[in-house]
Protein backbone atom coordinates (compact mmCIF):
# COMPACT_ATOMS: atom_id res chain seq x y z
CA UNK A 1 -0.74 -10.35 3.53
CA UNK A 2 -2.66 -7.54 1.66
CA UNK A 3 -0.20 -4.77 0.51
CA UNK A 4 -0.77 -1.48 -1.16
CA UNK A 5 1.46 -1.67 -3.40
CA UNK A 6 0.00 -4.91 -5.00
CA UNK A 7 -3.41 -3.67 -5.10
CA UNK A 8 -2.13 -0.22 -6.63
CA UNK A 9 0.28 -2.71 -9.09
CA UNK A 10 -2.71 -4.95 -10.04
CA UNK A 11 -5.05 -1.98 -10.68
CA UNK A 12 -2.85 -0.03 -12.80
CA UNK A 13 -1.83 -2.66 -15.23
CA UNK A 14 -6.43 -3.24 -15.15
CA UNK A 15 -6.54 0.84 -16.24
CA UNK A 16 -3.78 0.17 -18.94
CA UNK A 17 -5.81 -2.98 -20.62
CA UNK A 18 -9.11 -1.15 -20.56
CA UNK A 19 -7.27 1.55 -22.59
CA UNK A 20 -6.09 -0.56 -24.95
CA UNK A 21 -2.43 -1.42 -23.87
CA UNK A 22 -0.43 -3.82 -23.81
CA UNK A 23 0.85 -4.14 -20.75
CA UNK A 24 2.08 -7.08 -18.98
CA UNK A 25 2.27 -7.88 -15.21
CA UNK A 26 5.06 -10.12 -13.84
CA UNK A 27 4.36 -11.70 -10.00
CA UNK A 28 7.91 -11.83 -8.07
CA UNK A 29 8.16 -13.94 -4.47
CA UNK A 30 5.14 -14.88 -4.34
CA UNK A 31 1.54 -15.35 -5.59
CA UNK A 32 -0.35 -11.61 -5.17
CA UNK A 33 -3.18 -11.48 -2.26
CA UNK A 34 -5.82 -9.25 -4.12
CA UNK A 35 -9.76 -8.22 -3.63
CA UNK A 36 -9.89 -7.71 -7.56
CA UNK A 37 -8.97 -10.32 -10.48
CA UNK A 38 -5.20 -10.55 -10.50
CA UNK A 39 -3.69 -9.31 -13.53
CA UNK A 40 -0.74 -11.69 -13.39
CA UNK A 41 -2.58 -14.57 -12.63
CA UNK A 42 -1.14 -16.53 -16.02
CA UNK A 43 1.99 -15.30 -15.59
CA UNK A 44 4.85 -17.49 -13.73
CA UNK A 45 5.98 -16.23 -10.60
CA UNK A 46 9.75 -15.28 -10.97
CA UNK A 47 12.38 -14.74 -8.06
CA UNK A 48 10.36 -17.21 -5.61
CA UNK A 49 10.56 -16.28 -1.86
CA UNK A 50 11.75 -19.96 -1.53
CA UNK A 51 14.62 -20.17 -4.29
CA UNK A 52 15.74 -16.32 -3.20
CA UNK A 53 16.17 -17.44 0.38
CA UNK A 54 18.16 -20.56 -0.88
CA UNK A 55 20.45 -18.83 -3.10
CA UNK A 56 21.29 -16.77 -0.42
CA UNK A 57 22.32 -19.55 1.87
CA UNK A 58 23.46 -22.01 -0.35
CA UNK A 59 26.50 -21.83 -2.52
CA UNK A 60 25.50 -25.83 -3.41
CA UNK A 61 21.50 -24.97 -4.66
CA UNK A 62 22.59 -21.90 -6.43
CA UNK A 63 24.03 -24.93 -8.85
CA UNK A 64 20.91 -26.76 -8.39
CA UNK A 65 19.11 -28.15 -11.51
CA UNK A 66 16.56 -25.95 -13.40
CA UNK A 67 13.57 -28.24 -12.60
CA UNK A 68 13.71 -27.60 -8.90
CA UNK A 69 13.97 -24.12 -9.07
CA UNK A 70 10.79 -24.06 -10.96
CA UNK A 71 9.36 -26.74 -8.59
CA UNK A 72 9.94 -24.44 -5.68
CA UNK A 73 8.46 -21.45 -7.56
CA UNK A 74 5.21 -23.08 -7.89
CA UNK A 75 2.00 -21.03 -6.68
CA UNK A 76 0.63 -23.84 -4.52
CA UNK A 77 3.94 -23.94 -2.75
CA UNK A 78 4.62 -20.58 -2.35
CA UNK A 79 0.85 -20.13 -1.07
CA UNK A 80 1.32 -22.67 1.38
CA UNK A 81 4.61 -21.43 2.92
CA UNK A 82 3.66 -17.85 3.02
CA UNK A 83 0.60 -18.84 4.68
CA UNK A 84 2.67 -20.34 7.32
CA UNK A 85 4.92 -17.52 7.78
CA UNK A 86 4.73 -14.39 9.39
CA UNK A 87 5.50 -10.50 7.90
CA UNK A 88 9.42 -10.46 6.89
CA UNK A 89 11.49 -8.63 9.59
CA UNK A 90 14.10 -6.33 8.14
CA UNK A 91 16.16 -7.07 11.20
CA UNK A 92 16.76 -10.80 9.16
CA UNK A 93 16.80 -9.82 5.43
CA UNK A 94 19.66 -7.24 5.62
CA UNK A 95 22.20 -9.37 3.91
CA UNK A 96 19.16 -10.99 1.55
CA UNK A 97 18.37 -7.17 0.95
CA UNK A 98 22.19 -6.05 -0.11
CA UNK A 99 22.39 -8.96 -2.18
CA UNK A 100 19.39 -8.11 -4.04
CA UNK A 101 20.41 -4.45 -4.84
CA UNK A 102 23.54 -5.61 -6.29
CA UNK A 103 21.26 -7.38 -8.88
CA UNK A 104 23.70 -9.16 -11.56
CA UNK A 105 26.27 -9.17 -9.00
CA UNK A 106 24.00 -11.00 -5.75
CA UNK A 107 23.53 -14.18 -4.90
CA UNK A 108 20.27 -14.11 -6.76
CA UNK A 109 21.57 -13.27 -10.25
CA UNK A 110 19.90 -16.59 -11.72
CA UNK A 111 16.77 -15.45 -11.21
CA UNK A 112 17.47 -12.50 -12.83
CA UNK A 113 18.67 -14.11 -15.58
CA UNK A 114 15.68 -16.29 -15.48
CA UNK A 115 13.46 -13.43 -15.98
CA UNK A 116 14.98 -11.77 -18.66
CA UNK A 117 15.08 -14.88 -20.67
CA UNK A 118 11.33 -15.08 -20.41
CA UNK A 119 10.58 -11.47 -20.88
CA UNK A 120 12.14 -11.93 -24.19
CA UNK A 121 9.92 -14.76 -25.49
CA UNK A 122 7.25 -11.36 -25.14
CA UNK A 123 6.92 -8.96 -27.20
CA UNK A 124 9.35 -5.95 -26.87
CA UNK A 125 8.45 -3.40 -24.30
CA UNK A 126 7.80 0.54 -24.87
CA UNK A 127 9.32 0.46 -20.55
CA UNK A 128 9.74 -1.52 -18.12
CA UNK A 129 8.15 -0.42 -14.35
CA UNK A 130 9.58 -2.10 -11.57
CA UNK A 131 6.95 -1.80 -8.81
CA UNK A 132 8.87 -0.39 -5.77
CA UNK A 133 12.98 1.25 -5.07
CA UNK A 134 14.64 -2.16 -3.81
CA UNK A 135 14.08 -3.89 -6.66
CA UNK A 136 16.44 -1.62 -8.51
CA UNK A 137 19.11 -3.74 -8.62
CA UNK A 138 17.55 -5.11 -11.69
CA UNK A 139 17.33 -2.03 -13.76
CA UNK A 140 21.07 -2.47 -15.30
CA UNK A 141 20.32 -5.32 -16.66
CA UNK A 142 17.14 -5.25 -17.80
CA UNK A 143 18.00 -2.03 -19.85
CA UNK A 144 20.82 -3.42 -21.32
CA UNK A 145 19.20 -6.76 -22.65
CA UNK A 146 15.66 -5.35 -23.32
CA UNK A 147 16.42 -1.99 -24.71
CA UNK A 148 13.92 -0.18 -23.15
CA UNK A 149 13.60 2.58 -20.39
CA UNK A 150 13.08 1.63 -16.61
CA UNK A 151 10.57 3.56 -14.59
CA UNK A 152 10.03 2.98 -10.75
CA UNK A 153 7.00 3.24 -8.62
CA UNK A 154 7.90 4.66 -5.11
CA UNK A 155 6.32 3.53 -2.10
CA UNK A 156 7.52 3.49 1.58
CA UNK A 157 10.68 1.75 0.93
CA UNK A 158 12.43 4.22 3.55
CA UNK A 159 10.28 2.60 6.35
CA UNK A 160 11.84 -0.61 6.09
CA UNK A 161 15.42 0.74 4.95
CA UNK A 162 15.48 2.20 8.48
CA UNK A 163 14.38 -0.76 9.93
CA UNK A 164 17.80 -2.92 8.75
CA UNK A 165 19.99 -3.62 11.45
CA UNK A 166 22.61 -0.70 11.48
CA UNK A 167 25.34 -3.10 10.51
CA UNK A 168 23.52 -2.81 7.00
CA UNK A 169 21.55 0.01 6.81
CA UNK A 170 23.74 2.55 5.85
CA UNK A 171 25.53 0.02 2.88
CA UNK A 172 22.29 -0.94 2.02
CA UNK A 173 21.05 3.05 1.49
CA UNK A 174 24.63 3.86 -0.45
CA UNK A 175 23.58 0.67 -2.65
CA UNK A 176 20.58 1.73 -3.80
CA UNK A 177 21.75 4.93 -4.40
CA UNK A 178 24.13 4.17 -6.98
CA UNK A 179 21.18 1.48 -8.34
CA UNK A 180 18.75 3.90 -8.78
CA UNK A 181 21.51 6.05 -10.88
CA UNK A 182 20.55 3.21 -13.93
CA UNK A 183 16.33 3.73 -13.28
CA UNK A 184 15.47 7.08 -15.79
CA UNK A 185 12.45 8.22 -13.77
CA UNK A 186 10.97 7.35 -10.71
CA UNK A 187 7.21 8.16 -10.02
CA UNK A 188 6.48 8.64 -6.01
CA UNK A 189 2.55 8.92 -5.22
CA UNK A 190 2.91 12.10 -3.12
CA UNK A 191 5.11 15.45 -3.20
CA UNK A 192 6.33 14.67 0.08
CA UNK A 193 7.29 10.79 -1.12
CA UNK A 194 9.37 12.28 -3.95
CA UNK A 195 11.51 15.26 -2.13
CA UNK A 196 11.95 12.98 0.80
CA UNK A 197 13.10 9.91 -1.72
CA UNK A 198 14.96 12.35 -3.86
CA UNK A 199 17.36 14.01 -0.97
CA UNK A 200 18.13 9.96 0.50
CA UNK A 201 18.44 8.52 -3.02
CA UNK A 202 20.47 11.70 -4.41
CA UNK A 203 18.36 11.92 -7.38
CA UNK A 204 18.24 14.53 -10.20
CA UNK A 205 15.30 16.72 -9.97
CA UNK A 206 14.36 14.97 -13.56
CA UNK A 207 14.46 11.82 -12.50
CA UNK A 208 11.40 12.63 -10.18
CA UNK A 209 7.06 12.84 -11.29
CA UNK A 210 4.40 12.86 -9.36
CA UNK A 211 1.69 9.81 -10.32
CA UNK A 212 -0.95 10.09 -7.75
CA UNK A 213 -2.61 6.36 -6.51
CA UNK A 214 -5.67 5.72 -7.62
CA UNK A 215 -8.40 3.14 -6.62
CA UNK A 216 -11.29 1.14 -8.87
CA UNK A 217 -14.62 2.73 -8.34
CA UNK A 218 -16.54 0.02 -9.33
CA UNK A 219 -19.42 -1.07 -6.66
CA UNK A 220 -19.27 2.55 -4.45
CA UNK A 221 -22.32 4.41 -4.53
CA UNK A 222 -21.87 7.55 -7.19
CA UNK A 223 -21.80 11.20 -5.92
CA UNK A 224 -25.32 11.51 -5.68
CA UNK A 225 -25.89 7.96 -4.00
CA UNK A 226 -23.21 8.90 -1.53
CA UNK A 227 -24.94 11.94 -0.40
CA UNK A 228 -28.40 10.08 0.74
CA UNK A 229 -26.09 7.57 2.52
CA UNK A 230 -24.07 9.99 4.59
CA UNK A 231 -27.36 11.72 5.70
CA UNK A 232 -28.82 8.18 6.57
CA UNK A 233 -25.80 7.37 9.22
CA UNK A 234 -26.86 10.66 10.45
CA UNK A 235 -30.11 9.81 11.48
CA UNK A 236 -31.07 10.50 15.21
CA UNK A 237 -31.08 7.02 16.98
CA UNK A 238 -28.88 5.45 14.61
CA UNK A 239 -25.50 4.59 16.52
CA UNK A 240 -21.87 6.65 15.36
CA UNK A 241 -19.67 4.20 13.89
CA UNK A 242 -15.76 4.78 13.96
CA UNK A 243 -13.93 3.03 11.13
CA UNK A 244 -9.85 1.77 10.65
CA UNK A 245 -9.17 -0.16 7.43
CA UNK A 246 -5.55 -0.68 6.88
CA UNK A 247 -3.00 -3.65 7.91
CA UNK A 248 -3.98 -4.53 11.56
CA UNK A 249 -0.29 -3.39 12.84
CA UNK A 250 1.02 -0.61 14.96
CA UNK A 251 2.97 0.91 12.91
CA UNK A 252 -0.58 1.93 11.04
CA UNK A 253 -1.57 3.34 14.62
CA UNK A 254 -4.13 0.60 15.34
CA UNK A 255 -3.34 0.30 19.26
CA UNK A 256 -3.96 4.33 18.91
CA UNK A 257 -6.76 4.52 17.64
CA UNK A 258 -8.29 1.89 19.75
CA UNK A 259 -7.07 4.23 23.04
CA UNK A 260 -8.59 7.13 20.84
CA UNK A 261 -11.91 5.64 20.96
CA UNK A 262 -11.53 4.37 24.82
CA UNK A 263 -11.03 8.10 25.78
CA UNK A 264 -14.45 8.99 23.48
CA UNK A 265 -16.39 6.28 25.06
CA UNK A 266 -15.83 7.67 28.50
CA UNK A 267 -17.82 11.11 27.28
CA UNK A 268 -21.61 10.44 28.21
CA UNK A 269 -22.47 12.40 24.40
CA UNK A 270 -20.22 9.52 22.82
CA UNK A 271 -21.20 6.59 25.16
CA UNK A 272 -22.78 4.65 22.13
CA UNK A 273 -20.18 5.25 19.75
CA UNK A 274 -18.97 1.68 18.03
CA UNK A 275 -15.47 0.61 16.90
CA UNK A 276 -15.14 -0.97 13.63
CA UNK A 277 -11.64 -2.90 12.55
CA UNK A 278 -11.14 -4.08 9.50
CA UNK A 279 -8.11 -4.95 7.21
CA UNK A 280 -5.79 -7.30 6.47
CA UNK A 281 -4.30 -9.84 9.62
CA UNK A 282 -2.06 -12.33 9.45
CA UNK A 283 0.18 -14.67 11.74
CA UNK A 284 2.82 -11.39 12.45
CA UNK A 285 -0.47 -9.45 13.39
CA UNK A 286 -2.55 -11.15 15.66
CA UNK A 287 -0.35 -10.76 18.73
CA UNK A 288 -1.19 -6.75 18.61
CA UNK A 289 -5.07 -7.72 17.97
CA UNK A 290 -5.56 -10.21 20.87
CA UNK A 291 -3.85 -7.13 23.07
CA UNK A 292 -6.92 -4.49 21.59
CA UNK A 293 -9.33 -7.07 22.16
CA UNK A 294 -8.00 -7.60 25.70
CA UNK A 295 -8.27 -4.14 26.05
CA UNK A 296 -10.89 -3.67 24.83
CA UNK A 297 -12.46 -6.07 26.95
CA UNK A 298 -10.98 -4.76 30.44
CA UNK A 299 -12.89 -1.44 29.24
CA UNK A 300 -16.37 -3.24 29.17
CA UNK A 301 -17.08 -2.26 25.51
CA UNK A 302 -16.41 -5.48 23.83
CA UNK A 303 -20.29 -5.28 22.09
CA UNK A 304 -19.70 -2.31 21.01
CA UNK A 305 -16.39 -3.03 18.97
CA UNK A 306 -15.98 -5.58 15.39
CA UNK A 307 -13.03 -6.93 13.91
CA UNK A 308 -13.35 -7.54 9.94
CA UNK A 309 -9.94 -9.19 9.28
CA UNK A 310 -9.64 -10.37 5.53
CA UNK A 311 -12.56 -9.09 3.65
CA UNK A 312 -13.53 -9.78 0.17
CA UNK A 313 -14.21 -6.67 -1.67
CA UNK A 314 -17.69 -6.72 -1.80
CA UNK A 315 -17.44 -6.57 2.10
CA UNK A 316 -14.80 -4.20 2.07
CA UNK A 317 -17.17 -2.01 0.42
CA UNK A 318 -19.70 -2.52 2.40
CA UNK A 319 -17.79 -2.30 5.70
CA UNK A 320 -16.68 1.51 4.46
CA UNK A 321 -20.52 2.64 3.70
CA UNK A 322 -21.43 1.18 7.45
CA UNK A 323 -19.43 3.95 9.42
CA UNK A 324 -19.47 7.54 10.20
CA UNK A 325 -16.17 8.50 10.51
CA UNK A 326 -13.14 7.11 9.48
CA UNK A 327 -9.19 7.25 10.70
CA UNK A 328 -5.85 5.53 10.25
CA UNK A 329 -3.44 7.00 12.66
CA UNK A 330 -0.16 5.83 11.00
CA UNK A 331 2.95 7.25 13.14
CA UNK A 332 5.50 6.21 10.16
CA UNK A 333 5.86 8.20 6.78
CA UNK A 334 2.82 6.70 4.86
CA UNK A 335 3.62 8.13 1.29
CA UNK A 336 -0.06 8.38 0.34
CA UNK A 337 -2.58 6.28 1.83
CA UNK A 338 -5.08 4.00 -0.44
CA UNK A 339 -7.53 3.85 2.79
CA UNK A 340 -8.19 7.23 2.63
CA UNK A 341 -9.57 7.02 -1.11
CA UNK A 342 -11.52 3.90 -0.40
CA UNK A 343 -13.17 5.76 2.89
CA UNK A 344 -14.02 8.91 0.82
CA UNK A 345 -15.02 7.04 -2.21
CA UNK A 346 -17.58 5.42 0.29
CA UNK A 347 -19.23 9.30 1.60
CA UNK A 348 -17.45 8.94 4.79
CA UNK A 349 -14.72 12.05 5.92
CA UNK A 350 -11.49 11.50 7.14
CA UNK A 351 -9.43 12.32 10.34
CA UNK A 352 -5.58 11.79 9.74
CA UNK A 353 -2.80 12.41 11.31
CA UNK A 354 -0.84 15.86 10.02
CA UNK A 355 2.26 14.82 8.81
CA UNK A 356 3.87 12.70 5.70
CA UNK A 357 1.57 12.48 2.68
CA UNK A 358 -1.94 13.00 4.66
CA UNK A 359 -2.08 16.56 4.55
CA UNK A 360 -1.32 17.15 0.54
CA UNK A 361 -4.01 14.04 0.49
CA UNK A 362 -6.45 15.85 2.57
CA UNK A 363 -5.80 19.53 0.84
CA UNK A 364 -6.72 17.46 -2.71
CA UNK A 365 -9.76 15.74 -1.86
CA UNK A 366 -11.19 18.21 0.77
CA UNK A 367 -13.12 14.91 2.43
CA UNK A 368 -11.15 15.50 6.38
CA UNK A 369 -9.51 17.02 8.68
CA UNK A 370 -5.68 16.80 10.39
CA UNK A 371 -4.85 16.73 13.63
CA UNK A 372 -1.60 16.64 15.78
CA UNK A 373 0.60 13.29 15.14
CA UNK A 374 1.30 10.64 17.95
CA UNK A 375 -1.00 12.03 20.04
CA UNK A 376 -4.12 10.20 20.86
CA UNK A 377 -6.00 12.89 23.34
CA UNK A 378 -5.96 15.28 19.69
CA UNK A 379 -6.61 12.11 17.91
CA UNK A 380 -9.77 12.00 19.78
CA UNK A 381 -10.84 15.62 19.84
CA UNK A 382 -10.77 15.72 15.93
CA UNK A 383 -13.05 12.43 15.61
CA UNK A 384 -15.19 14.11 18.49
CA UNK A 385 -15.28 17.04 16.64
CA UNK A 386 -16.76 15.30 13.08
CA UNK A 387 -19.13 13.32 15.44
CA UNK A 388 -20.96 16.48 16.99
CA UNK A 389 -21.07 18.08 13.51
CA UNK A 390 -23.18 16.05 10.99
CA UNK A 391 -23.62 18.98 8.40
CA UNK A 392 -20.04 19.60 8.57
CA UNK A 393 -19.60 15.59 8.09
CA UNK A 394 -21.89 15.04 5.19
CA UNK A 395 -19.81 18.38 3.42
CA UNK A 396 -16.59 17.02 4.05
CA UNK A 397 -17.58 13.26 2.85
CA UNK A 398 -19.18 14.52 -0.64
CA UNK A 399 -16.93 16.56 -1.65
CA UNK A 400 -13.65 14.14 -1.02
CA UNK A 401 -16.56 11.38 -2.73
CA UNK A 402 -16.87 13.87 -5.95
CA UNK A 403 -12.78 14.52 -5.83
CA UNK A 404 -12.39 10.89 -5.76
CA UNK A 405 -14.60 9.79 -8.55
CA UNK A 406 -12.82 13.08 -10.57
CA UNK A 407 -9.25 12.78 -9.94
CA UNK A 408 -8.23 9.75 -8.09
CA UNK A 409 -9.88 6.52 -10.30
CA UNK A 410 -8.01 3.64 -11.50
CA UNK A 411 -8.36 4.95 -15.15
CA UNK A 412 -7.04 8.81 -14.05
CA UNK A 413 -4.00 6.79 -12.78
CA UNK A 414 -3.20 5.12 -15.63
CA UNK A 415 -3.59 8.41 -17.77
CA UNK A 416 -1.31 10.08 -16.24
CA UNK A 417 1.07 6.96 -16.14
CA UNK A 418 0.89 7.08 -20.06
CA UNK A 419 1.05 10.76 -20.23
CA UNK A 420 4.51 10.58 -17.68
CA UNK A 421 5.57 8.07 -19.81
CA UNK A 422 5.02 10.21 -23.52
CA UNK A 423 7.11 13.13 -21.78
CA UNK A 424 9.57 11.04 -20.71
CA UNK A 425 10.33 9.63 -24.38
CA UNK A 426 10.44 13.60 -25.26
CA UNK A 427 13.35 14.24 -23.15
C-alpha cells in the first residue's frame, strides 16, 4: 500500500543527502511502495513482516537458524506476500502490537538485536529517528548500545491505538507511555498532532517540536506556471473537475465525498461536473470502491466519474493539474495531510473538513476553505461554493501554490529537522 509516512520518511532522508548529510535509511517489515527513488533501496530490510509474525507464534522458530530468518526477510518474498495480503487489522495485531512495545523484552527481541548489530558495522550516528510512536519499544536499546539520542516522527498512531480490541488497548496505550519516557524528543507534523499526542502519551512539554511535512516539488508547474493553469480549467466550456487523492478507504471519507458529488450533480448549474479518484488501492480497498462504482452507476453518472488507482508520479502530477477543485473528507484525526500540499502545489484550492490538523493546514497555506465535519450536505455547499467562484478559486490556489513552494518543500523539511536537531544537542 502507499503510506504517508513512507513517502514523508523517503523524502526527508532525499532533503538530508542533497544537503550534504549523512543520513541513512533503514526499511523495517517490508520493502517501501514509493513514487520517488527509495532511499533505502540498498539497505536490508530488518524486522520482516514474515519473521515478526513467526516469532510471535512460535516459541520453536524464535530458535530457528540465522539463514532462514534472512531467507524470509528477502524483498522478493516480502513483495510477494504483501501483495497477497490485505491492510493489517488492529483487531488481529493487538498481542503482535504489545509485544513490540516491550522491545528487548517481546517476542521479537532478535530482530532487534539483529539490527543493532548491523547499525554498528555503520558509522556512528549524530541520532537515531524512528519513523512513527509504536516503534518505541526500540528506543532503550538503541540508546544504550549506539550512544546516541532518539528522536520520533509522529503520525496518526492514535487512529489505530483506538482501533485494538479493548482487551489491549488500554495496556497497549500505558505501554507506550512508559516507552516513549526513553525517546528525548518527538516531532508531530501539526500543533494539534503534538498536544493531542502529548496529553495520551504524558509527555513533557520539552519532549514535544513541531516539524511540519513537506513534499518534493520537482515536476509541478512554478508559481507563475500555476497561475495560467488555474485560469485555463476556468475556461467557459471546459468541464469542473472534482478531485480525491488519498488511500481509497473510508476512513479518508471516500464514500463521502462520492455522496458529496451525487448531491452536486443533481443541481442543473453543476450537471457537468466530473469525479476524479485517484490514490492508492489495494486488496483491503476494493470492496469500498466496487460499492462507489455501484453507486455511482445506479446514479447514471458513470461517464462522468475516473478511478486512478496506483499512479506513478508523473501521473500523479498530472492527475492534480487536471481538476478544479480538490477534497479529502477524512472523518478520523488526520495529523496533517500530504494531499493537501500535493493539490496546492498543483494551483488547485482545497475544501477540507474543519477539524484535526486541516484547519492550522489551511490557516498556513491560505489555498481553501473548511467546512462542517461528517456532514456531506456542507461538504457539498463548500465545493459548490469554489465552483461558482473562479476568481475566488484561482486566489485561493496561488497563494497555497506560492506558500507551498516557500514553506512546505522537501528541503524546508529537512532544515528544520537539522535545526530541531542542533537545539536539541543545546539542551
Amino acid at each position: 500500500m502507499y503510506c504517508g509516512g513512507c513517502f514523508r520518511d523517503n523524502a526527508l532522508v532525499a532533503a538530508l543527502r542533497k544537503q550534504g548529510h549523512d543520513a541513512l535509511m533503514v526499511p523495517l517489515y517490508l520493502p517501501l511502495t514509493l513514487d520517488e527513488p527509495d532511499q533505502s533501496e540498498q539497505i536490508p530490510i530488518f524486522y520482516g513482516g514474515i519473521n515478526v509474525y513467526l516469532d510471535q507464534k512460535s516459541s520453536l522458530f524464535r530458535r530457528a537458524p540465522r539463514w532462514l530468518h534472512q531467507l524470509l526477510a528477502a524483498r522478493p518474498l516480502l513483495r510477494w506476500a504483501s501483495g497477497r495480503a490485505a491492510k493489517t487489522q488492529a483487531a488481529e495485531v493487538g498481542e503482535l502490537l504489545l509485544s513490540m512495545l516491550r522491545g528487548e523484552e517481546g517476542q521479537q527481541a532478535r530482530e532487534l538485536t539483529d539490527l543493532i548489530a548491523w547499525l554498528k558495522t555503520q558509522r556512528p550516528p549524530d541520532a537515531i529517528c524512528i519513523s512513527n510512536a509504536l516503534l518505541a519499544g526500540m528506543a532503550r536499546r538503541l540508546k544504550a548500545e549506539l550512544h546516541a539520542p532518539v528522536v520520533c516522527l509522529l503520525a496518526g498512531e492514535d487512529a489505530f491505538l483506538d482501533s485494538l480490541p479493548e482487551a489491549v488497548q488500554q495496556t497497549a496505550w500505558q505501554t507506550l507511555a512508559e516507552r516513549c519516557g526513553d525517546v528525548d524528543l518527538f516531532l508531530p507534523p501539526s500543533r494539534y498532532f503534538g498536544d493531542l499526542m502529548g496529553r495520551r502519551l504524558q509527555l513533557r512539554p520539552n519532549q514535544l517540536a513541531l516539524l511540519p511535512n513537506g513534499i518534493s516539488l520537482a515536476g509541478y508547474p512554478t508559481p507563475a506556471a500555476a497561475g495560467s493553469a488555474t485560469a485555463a480549467r476556468a475556461e467557459p466550456g471546459l468541464a469542473p473537475v472534482l478531485g480525491y487523492f488519498a488511500r481509497m478507504c473510508r476512513e479518508k471519507g471516500l464514500d463521502r465525498l462520492v455522496d458529496a458529488y451525487l448531491l452536486l450533480k443533481k443541481r442543473n448549474e453543476l450537471a457537468s461536473l466530473r469525479l476524479h479518484i485517484g490514490g492508492g488501492c489495494g486488496p483491503s480497498d476494493e470492496p469500498l470502491v466496487e460499492e462507489q462504482k455501484r453507486k455511482l452507476a445506479a446514479a447514471g453518472v458513470n461517464e462522468h466519474v475516473r478511478f486512478f488507482p496506483n499512479v506513478t508520479l508523473a501521473e500523479k502530477i498530472a492527475f492534480y493539474q487536471g481538476l478544479t477543485v480538490f477534497s479529502v473528507p477524512a472523518h478520523y484525526g488526520e495529523a496533517f495531510g500530504l494531499y493537501v500540499l500535493e493539490a496546492l502545489a498543483a494551483g488547485v484550492p482545497v475544501v477540507q473538513p474543519r477539524h484535526a490538523g486541516f484547519p492550522e493546514l489551511i490557516e498556513s497555506t491560505g489555498g481553501g476553505i473548511l467546512c462542517e465535519p461528517d456532514n456531506v450536505p456542507a461538504l457539498a455547499d463548500a465545493i459548490a461554493s469554489l465552483l461558482h467562484a473562479p476568481e475566488r478559486r484561482r486566489q485561493l490556489g496561488e497563494r497555497g501554490q506560492q506558500v507551498v513552494h516557500q514553506q512546505f518543500s522537501n528541503e524546508r523539511m529537512a532544515e528544520n529537522f537539522v535545526r530541531i536537531l542542533a537545539q536539541a544537542g543545546k539542551r
